[in-house]
Protein backbone atom coordinates (compact mmCIF):
# COMPACT_ATOMS: atom_id res chain seq x y z
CA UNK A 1 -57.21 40.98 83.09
CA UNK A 2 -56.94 38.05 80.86
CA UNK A 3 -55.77 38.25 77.15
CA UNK A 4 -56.63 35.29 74.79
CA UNK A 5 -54.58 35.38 71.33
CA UNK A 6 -57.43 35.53 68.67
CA UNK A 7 -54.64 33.07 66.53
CA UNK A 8 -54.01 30.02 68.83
CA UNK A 9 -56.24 31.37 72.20
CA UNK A 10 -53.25 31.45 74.09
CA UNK A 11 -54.10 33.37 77.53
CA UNK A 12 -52.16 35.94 79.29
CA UNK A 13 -52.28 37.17 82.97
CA UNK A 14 -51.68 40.91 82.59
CA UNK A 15 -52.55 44.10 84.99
CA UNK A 16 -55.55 46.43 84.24
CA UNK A 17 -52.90 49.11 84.23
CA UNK A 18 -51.05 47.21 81.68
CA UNK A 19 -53.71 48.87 78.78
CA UNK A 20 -54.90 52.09 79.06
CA UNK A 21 -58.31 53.26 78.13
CA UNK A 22 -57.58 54.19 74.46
CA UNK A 23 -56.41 50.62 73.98
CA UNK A 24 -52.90 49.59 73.14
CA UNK A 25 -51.54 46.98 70.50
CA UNK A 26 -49.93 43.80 72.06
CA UNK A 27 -48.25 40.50 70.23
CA UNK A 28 -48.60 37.21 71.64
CA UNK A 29 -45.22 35.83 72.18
CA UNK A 30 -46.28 32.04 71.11
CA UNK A 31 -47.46 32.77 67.46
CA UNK A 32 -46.46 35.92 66.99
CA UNK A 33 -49.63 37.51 65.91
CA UNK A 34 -50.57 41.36 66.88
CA UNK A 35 -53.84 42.83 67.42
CA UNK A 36 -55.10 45.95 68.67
CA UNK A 37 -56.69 45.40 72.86
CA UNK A 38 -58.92 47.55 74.66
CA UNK A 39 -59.91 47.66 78.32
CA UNK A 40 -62.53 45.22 79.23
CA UNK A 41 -64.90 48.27 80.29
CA UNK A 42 -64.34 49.75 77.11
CA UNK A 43 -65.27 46.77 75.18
CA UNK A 44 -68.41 45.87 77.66
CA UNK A 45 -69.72 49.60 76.49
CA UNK A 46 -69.49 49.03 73.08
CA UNK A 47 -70.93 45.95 72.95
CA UNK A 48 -73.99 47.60 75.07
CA UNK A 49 -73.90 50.45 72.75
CA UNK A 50 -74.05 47.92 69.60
CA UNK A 51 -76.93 46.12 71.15
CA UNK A 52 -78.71 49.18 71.76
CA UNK A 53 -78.58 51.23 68.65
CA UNK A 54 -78.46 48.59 66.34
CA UNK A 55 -76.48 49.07 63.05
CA UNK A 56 -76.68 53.16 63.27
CA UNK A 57 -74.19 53.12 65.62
CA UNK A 58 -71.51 50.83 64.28
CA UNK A 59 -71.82 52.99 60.61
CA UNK A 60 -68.90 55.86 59.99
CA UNK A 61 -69.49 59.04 59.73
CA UNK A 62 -69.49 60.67 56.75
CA UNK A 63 -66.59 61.31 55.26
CA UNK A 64 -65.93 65.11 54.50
CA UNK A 65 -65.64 66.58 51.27
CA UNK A 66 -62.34 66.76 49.61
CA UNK A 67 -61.76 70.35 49.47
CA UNK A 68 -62.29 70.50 53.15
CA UNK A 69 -60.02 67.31 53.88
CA UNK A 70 -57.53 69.07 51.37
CA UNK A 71 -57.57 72.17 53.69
CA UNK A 72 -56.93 70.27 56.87
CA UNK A 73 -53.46 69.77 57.93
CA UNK A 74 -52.15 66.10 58.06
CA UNK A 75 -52.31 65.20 61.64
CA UNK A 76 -49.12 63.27 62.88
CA UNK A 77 -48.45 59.77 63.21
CA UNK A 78 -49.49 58.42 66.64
CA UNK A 79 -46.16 56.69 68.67
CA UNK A 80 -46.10 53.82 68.30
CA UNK A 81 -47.09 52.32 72.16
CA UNK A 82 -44.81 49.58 73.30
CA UNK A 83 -46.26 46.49 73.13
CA UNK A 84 -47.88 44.80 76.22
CA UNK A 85 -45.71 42.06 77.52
CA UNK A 86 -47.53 39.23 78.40
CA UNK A 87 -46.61 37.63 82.14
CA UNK A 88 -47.99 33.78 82.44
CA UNK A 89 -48.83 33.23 85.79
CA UNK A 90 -46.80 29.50 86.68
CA UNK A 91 -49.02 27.20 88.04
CA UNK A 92 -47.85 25.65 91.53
CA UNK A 93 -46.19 22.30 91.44
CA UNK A 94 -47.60 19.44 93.72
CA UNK A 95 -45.96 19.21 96.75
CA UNK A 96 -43.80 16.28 97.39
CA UNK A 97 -44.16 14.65 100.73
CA UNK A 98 -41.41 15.31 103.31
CA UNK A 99 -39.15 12.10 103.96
CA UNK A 100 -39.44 9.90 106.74
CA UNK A 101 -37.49 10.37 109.36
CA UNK A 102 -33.91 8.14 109.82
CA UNK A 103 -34.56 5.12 111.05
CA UNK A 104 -31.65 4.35 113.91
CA UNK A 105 -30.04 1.63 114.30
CA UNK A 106 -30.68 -0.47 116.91
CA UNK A 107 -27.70 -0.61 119.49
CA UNK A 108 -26.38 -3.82 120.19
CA UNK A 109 -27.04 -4.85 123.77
CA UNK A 110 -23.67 -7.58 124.68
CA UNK A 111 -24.29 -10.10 127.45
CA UNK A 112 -23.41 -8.95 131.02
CA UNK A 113 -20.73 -11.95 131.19
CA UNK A 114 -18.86 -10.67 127.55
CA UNK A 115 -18.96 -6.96 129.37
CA UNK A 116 -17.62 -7.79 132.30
CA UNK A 117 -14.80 -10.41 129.92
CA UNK A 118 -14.06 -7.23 128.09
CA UNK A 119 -14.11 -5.36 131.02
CA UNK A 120 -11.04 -7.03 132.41
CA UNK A 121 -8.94 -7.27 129.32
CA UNK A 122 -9.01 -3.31 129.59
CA UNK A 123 -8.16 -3.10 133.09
CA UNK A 124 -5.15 -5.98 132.73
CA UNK A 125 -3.85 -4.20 129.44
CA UNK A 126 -3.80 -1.08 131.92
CA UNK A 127 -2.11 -2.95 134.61
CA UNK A 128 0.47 -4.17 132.05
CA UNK A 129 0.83 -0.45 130.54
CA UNK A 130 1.08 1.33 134.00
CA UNK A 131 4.16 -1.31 134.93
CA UNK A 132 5.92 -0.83 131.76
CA UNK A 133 5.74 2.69 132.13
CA UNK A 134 7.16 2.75 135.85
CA UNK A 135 9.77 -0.14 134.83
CA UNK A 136 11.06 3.11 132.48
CA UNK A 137 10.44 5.78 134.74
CA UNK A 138 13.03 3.86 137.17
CA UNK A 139 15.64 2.88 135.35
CA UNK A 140 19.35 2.67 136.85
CA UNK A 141 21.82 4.69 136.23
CA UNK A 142 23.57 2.09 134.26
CA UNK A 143 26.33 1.93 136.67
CA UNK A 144 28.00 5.16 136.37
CA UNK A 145 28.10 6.10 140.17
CA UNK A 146 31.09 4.55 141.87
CA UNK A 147 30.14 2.05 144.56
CA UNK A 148 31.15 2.33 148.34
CA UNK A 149 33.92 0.51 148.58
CA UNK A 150 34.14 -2.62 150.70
CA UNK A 151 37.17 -3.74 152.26
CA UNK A 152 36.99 -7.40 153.30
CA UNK A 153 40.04 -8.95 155.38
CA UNK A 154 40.03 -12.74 153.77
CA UNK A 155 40.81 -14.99 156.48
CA UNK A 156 44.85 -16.81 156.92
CA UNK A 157 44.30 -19.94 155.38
CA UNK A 158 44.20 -23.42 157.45
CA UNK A 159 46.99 -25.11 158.54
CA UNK A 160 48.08 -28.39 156.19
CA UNK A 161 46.13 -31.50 157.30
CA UNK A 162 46.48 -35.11 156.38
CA UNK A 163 45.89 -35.73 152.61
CA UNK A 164 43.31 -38.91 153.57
CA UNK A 165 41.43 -36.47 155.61
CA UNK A 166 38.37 -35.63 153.89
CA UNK A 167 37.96 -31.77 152.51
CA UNK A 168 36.09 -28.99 154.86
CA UNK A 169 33.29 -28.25 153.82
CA UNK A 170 32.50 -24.59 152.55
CA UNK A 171 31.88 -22.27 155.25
CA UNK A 172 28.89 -19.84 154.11
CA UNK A 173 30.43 -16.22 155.62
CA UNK A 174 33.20 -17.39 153.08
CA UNK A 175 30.77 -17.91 150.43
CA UNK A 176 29.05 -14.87 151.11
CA UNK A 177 32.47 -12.65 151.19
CA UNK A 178 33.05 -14.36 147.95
CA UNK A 179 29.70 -13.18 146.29
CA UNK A 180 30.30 -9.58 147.86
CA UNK A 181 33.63 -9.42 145.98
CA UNK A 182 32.13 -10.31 142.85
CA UNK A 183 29.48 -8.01 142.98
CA UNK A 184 31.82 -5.17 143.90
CA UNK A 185 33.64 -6.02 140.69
CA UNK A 186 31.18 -5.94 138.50
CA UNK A 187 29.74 -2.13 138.51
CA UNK A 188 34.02 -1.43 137.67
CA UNK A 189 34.30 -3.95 134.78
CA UNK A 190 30.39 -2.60 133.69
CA UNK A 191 32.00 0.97 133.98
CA UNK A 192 35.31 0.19 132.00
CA UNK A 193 33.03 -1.27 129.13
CA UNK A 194 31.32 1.77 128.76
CA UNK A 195 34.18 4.13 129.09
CA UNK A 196 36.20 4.43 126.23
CA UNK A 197 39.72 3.34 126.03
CA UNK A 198 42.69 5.66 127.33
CA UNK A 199 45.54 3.99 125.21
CA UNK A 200 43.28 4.05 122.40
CA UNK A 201 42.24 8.17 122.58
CA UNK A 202 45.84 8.55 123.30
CA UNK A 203 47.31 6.86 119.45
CA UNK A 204 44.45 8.83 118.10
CA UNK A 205 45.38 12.41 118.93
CA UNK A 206 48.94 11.30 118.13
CA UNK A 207 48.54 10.50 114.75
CA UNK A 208 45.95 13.39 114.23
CA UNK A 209 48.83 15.64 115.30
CA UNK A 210 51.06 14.02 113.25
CA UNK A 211 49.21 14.47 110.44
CA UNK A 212 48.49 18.50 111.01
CA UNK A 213 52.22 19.20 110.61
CA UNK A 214 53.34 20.33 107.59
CA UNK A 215 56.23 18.68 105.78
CA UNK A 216 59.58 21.04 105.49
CA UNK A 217 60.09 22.40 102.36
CA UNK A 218 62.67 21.17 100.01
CA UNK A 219 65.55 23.48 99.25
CA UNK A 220 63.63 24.41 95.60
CA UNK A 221 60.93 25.43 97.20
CA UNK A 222 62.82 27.73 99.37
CA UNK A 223 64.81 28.96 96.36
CA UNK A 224 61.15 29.70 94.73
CA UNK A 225 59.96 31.88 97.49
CA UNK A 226 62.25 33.74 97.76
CA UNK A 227 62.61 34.70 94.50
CA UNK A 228 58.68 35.43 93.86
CA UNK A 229 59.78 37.86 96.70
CA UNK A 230 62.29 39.48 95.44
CA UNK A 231 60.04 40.28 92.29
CA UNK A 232 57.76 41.45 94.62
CA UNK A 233 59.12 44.03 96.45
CA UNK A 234 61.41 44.96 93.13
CA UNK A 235 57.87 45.30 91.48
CA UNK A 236 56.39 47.45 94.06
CA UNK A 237 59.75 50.03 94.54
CA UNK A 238 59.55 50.24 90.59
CA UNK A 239 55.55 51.14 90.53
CA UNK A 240 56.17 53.98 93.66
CA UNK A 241 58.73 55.32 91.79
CA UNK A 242 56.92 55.53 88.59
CA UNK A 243 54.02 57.40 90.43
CA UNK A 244 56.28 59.53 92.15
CA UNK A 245 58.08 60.72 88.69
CA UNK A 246 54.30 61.24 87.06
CA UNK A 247 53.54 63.49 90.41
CA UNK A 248 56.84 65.39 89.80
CA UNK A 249 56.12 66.16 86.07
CA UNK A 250 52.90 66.94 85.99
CA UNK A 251 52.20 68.82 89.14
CA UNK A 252 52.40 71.94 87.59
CA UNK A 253 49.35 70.74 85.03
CA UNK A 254 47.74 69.49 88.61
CA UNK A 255 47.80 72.30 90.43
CA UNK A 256 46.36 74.61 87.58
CA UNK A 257 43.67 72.14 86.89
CA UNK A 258 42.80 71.17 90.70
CA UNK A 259 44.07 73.94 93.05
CA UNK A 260 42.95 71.91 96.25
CA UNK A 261 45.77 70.08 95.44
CA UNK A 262 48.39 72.30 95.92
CA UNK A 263 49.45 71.75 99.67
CA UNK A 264 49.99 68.15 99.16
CA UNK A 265 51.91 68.57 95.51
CA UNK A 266 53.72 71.01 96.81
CA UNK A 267 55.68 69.50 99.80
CA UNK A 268 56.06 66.46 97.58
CA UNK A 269 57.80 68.60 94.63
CA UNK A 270 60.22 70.28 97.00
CA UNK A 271 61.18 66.97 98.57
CA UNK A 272 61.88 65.32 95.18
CA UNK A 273 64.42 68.46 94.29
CA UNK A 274 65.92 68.09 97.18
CA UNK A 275 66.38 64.15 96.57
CA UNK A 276 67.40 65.06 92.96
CA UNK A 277 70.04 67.85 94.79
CA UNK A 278 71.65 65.16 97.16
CA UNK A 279 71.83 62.10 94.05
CA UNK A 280 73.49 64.55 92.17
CA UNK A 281 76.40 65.32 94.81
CA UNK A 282 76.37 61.85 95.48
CA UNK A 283 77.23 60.89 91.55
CA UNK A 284 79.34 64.07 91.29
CA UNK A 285 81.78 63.31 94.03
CA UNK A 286 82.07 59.45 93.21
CA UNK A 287 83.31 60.57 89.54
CA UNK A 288 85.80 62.91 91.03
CA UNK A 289 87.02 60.14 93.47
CA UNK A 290 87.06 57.59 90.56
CA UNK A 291 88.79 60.03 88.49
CA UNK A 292 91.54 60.75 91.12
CA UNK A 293 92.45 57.31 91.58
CA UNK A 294 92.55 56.82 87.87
């Protein structure tokens, strides 16, 4: 059904549901203003009731007497019915036309005589690729491999002839033998370049190893070692025996604190009397000896 706001005629889309038949109040949400809404078939009734009847029908009753309304009981306040919420229906938007398609680009079509120019390029860059790459793939082995050798008997040389005879005239197996040689000679003096030098690795690892020995020690140095030893070891004889006597006193205290420790205190205890026993026979008899000769 359609609402229309009876302060600025705005119109609302609602459902019939939306207001039931006793009516309902609803505010329009662009003014503001509230008024009470019936159904429409409740409205088209009473306006055919109004027309037929006349004024009779649209009087009130009478009211009733005031002892009477003073007898009846207050009815309750009705709850209050939420009120309608009005839903405008959104009108559809034009539609926009769909793009045109993408226009492509036209292809350039190249003369058959700048194909087949271009054509060529490609296949001589190729051609110049391919023998790079097989110039690589077959590279010597720089020399490395020792040649066959070639022994070559040079022939005795000519007798002496006049000096005003004219000079012979090279003979080519001699300039061949001669190329031969040279060739043979080259792989060894290309192999010696590359190989480092013997003499050279040689005063190296001398004068590393002459640089890893240590130089003697002077005679103060000496003299300080050996003392730092001596207060070493007196150090460590002084710090046993000082355990030792600490052990021997309080092993009594030990063992009555710690039994577990009784078969190792006790072995040591007995072996420090005995000790005691023999240093004391030991100073006894050098007094007497001293004694005697004095």
């Amino acid at each position: 059904m359609r609402l229309t706001c009876p302060n600025c005629d705005a119109q609302y889309e609602v459902d019939d549901r939306a207001i039931p038949d006793a009516g309902r109040d609803v505010q329009c949400s662009n003014c503001g203003h509230a008024w009470f809404q019936l159904p429409p078939h409740v409205e088209e009734a009473m306006e055919d009731e109004a027309a037929t009847f006349g004024d009779a029908a649209a009087k009130p009753a009478d009211e009733p007497e005031p002892e009477y309304a003073a007898a009846m009981p207050p009815s309750p306040p009705a709850a209050p019915e939420p009120a309608a919420t009005a839903t405008v229906v959104p009108q559809p938007m034009p539609e926009r036309p769909a793009p045109p398609p993408p226009v492509e680009p036209r292809r350039q079509v190249l003369d058959e005589n700048v194909q087949a120019v271009l054509r060529e390029e490609a296949e001589r860059e190729k051609r110049v690729r391919d023998a790079e790459r097989g110039a690589i793939e077959t590279q010597p082995d720089l020399g490395l491999t020792s040649p066959e050798r070639v022994t070559t008997r040079r022939p005795a040389p000519p007798p002496a002839r006049d000096r005003t005879a004219p000079p012979p005239a090279p003979d080519d197996e001699d300039m061949d033998e001669d190329d031969d040689s040279d060739l043979i000679a080259s792989p060894r003096s290309a192999r010696r370049a590359l190989l480092p030098d013997i003499e050279q690795i040689n005063s190296t690892l001398r004068a590393t190893t002459e640089r890893g020995r240590a130089a003697p020690p002077t005679p103060a140095e000496e003299e300080a070692e050996q003392r730092r030893g001596f207060r070493l070891g007196f150090r460590t004889v002084v710090l046993v025996a000082l355990v030792l006597v600490v052990l021997y006193v309080t092993a009594p205290t030990i063992e009555a604190r710690w039994p577990v420790s009784a078969p190792v205190l006790k072995p040591l205890v007995a072996g420090l009397d005995s000790a005691r026993t023999l240093l004391d026979r030991l100073l006894t008899s050098a007094v007497s000896l001293i004694r005697g000769h004095g």
